[in-house]
Protein backbone atom coordinates (compact mmCIF):
# COMPACT_ATOMS: atom_id res chain seq x y z
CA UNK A 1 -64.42 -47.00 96.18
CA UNK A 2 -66.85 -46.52 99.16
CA UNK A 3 -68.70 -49.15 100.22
CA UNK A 4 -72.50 -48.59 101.70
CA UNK A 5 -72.46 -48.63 105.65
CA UNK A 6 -76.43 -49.35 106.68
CA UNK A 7 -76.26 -48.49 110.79
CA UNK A 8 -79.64 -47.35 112.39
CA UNK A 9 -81.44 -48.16 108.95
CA UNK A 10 -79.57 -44.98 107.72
CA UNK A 11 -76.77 -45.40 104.72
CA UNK A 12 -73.08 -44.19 104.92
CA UNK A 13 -70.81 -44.27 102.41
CA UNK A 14 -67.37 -45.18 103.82
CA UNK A 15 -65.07 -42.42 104.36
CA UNK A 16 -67.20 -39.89 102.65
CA UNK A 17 -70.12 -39.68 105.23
CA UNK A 18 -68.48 -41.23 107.89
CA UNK A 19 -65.04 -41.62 109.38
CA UNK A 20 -63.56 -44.43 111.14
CA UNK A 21 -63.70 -43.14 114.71
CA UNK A 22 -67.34 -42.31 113.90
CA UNK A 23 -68.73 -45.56 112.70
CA UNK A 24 -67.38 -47.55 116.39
CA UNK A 25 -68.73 -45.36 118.15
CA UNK A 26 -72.07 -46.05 116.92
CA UNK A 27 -71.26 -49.71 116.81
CA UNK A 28 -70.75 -49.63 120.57
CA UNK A 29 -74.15 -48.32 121.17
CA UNK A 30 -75.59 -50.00 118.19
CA UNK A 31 -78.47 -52.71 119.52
CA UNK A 32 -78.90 -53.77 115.80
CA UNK A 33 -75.88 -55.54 113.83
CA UNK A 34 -74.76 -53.08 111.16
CA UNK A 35 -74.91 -54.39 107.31
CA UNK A 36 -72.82 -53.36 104.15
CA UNK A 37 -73.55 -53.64 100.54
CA UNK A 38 -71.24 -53.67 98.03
CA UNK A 39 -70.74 -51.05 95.41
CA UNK A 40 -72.69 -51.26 92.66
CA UNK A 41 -70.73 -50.89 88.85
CA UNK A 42 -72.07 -47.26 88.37
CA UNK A 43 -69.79 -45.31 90.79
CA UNK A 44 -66.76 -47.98 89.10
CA UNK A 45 -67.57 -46.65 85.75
CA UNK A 46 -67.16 -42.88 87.43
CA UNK A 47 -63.86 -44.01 88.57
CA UNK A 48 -62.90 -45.37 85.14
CA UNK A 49 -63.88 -42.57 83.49
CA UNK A 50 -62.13 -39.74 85.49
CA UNK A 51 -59.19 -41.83 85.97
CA UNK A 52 -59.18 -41.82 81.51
CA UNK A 53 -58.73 -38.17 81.85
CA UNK A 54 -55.06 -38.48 83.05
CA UNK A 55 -54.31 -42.52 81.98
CA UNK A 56 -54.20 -44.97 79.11
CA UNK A 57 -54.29 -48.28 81.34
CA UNK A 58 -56.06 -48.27 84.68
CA UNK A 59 -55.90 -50.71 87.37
CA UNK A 60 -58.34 -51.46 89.80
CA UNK A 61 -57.52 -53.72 92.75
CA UNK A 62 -60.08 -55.10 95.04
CA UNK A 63 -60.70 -57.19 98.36
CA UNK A 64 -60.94 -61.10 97.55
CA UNK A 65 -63.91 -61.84 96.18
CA UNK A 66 -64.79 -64.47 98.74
CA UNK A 67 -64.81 -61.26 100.82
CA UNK A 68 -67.57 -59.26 99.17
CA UNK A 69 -68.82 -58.04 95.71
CA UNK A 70 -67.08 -55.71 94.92
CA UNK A 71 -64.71 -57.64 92.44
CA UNK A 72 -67.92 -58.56 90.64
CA UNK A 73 -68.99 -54.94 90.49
CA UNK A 74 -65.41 -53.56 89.17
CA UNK A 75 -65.98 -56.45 86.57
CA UNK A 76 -69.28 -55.45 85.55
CA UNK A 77 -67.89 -51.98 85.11
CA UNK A 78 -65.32 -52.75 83.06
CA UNK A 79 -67.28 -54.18 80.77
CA UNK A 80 -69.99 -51.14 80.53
CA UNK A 81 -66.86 -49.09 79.93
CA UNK A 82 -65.73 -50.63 76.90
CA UNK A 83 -67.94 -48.86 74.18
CA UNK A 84 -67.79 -45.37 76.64
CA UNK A 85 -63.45 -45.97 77.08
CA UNK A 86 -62.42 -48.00 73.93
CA UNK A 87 -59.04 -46.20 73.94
CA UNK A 88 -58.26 -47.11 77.83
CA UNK A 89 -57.06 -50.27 78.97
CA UNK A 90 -58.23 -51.30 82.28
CA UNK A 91 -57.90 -54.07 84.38
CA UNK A 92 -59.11 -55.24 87.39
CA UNK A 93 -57.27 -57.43 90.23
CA UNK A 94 -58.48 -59.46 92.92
CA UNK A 95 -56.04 -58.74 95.57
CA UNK A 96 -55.10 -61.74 97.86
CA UNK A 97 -55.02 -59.53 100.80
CA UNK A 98 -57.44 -56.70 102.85
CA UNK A 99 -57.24 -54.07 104.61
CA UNK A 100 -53.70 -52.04 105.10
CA UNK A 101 -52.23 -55.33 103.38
CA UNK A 102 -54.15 -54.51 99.92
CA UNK A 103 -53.25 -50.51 100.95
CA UNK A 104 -49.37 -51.46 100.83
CA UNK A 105 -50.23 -53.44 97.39
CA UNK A 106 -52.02 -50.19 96.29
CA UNK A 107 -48.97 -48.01 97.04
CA UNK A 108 -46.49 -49.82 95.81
CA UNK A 109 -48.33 -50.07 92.43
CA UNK A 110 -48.96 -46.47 92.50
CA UNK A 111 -45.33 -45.79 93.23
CA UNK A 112 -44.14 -47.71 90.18
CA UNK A 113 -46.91 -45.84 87.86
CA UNK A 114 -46.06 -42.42 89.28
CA UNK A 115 -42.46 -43.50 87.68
CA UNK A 116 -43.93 -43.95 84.34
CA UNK A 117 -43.43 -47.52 84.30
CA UNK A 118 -45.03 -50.07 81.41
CA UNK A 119 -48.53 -51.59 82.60
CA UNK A 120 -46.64 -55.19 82.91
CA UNK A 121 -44.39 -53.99 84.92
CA UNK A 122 -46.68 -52.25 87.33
CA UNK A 123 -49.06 -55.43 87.61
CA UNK A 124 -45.40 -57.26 88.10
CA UNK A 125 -45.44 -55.53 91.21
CA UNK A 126 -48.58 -56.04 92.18
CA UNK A 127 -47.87 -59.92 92.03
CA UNK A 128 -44.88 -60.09 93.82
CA UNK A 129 -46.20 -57.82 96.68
CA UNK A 130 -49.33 -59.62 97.00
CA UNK A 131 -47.01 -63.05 97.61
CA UNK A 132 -45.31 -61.46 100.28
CA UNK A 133 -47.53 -59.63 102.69
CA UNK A 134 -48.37 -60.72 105.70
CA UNK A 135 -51.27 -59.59 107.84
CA UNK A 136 -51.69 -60.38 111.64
CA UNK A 137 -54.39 -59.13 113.72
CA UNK A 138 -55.72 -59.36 117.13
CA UNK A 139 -59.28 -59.34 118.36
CA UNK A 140 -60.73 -57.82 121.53
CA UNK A 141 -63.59 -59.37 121.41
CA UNK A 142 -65.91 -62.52 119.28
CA UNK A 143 -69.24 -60.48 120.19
CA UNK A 144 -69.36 -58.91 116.89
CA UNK A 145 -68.55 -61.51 114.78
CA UNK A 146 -70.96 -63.65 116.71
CA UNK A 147 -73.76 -61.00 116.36
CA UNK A 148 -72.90 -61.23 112.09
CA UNK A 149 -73.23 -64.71 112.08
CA UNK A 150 -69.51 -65.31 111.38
CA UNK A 151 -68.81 -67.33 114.69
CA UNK A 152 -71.06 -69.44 116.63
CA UNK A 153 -72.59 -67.85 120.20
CA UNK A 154 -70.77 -70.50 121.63
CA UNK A 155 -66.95 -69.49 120.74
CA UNK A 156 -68.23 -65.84 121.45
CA UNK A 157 -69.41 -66.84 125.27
CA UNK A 158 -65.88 -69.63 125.63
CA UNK A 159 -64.29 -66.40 124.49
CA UNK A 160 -65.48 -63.77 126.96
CA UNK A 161 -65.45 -66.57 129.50
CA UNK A 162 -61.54 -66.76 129.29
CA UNK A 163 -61.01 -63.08 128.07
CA UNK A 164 -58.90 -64.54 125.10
CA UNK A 165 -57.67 -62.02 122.00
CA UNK A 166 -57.46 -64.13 119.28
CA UNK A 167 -54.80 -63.64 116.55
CA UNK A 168 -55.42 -64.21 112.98
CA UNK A 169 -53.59 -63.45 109.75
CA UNK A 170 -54.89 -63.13 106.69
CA UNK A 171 -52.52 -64.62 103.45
CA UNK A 172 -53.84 -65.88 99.81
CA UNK A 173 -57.84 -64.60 101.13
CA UNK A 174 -57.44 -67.15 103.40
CA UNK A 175 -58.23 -66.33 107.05
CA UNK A 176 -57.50 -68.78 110.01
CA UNK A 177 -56.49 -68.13 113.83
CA UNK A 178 -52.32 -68.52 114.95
CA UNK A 179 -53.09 -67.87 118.97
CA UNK A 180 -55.14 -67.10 121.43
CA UNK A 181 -53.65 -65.51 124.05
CA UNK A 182 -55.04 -63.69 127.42
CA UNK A 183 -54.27 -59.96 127.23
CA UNK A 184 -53.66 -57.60 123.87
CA UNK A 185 -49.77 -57.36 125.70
CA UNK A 186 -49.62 -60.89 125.26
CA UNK A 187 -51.80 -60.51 121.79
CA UNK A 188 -48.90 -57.90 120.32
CA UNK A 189 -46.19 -59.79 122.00
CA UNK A 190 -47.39 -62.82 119.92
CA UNK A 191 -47.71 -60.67 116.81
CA UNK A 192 -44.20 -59.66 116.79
CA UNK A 193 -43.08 -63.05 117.24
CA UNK A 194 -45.17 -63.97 114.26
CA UNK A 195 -43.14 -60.75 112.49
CA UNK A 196 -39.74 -62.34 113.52
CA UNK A 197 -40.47 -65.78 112.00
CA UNK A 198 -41.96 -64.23 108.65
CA UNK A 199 -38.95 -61.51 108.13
CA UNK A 200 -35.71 -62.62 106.39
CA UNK A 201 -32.45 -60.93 108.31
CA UNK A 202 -31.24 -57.82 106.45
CA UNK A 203 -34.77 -57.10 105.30
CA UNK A 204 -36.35 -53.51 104.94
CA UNK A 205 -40.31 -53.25 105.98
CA UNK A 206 -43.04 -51.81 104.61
CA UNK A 207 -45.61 -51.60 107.37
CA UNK A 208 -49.11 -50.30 107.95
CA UNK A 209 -50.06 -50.23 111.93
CA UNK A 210 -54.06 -50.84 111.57
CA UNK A 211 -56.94 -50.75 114.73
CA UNK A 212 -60.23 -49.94 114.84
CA UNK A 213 -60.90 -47.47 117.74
CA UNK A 214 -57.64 -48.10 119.77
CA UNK A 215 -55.17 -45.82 118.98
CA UNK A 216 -53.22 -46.54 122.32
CA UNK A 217 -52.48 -50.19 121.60
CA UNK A 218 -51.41 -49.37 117.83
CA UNK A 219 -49.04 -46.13 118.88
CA UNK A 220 -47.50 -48.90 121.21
CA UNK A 221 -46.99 -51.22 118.59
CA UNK A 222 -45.74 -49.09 115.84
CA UNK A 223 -42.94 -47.84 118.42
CA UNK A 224 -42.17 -51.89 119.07
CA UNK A 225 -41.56 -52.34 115.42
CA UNK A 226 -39.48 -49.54 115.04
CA UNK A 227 -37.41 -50.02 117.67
CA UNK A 228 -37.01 -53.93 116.35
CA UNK A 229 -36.74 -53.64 112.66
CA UNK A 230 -35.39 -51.62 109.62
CA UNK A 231 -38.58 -50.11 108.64
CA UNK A 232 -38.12 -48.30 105.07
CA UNK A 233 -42.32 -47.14 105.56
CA UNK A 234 -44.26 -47.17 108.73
CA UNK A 235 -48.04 -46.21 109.14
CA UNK A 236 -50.78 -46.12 111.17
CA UNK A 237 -54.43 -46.90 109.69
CA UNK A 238 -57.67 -47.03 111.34
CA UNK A 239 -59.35 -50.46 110.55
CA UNK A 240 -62.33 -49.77 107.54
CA UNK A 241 -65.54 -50.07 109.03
CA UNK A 242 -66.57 -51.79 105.97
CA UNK A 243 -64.64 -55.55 107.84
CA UNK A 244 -64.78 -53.66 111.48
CA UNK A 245 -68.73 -54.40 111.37
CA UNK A 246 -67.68 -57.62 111.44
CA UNK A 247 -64.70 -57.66 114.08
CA UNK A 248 -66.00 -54.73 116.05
CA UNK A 249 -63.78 -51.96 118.07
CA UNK A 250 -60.57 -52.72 119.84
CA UNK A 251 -58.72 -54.69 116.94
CA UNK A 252 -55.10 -54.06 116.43
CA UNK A 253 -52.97 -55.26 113.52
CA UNK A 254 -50.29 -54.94 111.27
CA UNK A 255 -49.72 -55.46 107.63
CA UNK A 256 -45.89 -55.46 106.01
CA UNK A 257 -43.71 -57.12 103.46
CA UNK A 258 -39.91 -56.93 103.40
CA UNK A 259 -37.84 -55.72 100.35
């Protein structure tokens, strides 16, 4: 579902009207902070409905609600759908990841409906998934989350002051910082640690390579991984806009479980 990108005090829909590469490059010259606003039920109820051309049961998986609206929407939607669908089943599921982590969720769910398999045992999936994704990412910079509001000035001058790229993850919609090193080496160096500690031995990967406007530093990782673990899926995403007005450009990540 696209979510509204205001830049310039036009609106973009994400990924329909503008791409990735696009949207940071008018971030970097942007003097005023993007916005987003969440999709409203209607274009849900779309979905719904074309998706009950080829499906009984439905399921619609969104970002954590603590992360925007668009839970609430899907919610709404359902319910508006239930005099227009009464033979569908559809349910919707707060996923307790973002970004390429709820993409991995979304493909292994799909994978297990393309087989045909029983609605329980397709949102059986998307439990056990969700539990074990991980999600690390490094930041080039705290300016942009400063400029939303979601840092204080403060961290975003200590930051630039001692040129740290701060490492996050992102489990259970819960996000919190694991390092701050110097450099993006020593930022993917740390990330791969983090990878080590979080993989059992004999494990097979599913992994999604994500960055917003640094294709250099994600190539570089993704060949790291591979060359380090049994990777059954490997990807490489750009970052959505939709969280990169908040981070800004230069962010490199990866999301992956292990079978």
């Amino acid at each position: 579902m696209p979510v509204p990108l205001v830049i310039n005090e036009k609106t973009y829909r994400d990924g329909i009207d503008i791409t990735p590469t696009e949207f940071y490059a008018m971030l970097r010259k942007s003097k005023k902070m993007p916005t987003t606003s969440a999709s409203s039920p209607a274009p849900y109820l779309e979905a719904f409905r074309n998706a009950s051309l080829k499906a009984h049961n439905i399921i619609c998986l969104t970002e954590p609600a603590k992360f925007s609206a668009m839970y609430n929407s899907a919610r709404t939607a359902v319910e508006m759908a239930k005099n227009a669908l009464d033979n569908v089943t559809i349910e919707v599921k707060e996923c307790t990841t973002a970004a390429a982590g709820q993409g991995l969720v979304a493909l292994a769910a799909a994978r297990e409906a393309a087989l045909d398999k029983p609605l329980d045992e397709v949102k059986k999936t998307i439990i056990n998934v969700m539990s074990k994704v991980n999600l690390f990412a490094s930041l080039d910079t705290l300016h942009y989350l400063a400029r939303s509001g979601r840092v204080p000035q403060a961290a975003a001058l200590v930051n630039s002051v001692l040129n740290l790229k701060p490492v996050f993850t992102l489990n259970h919609a819960d996000p919190r910082t694991v390092g701050l090193p110097r450099t993006m080496k020593s930022a993917l160096d740390h990330i791969l640690k983090l990878m080590d500690a979080a993989i059992k031995k004999g494990q097979t990967l599913h992994v999604a390579v994500m960055h917003a406007d640094a294709i250099n530093e994600a190539t570089t990782l993704k060949d790291r991984i591979v060359s380090r673990f049994d990777c059954q899926e490997i990807y490489i995403t750009e970052f959505t806009p939709v969280m990169g007005v908040h981070t800004g450009p230069g962010l490199v990540g990866v999301a992956f479980y292990g079978d």
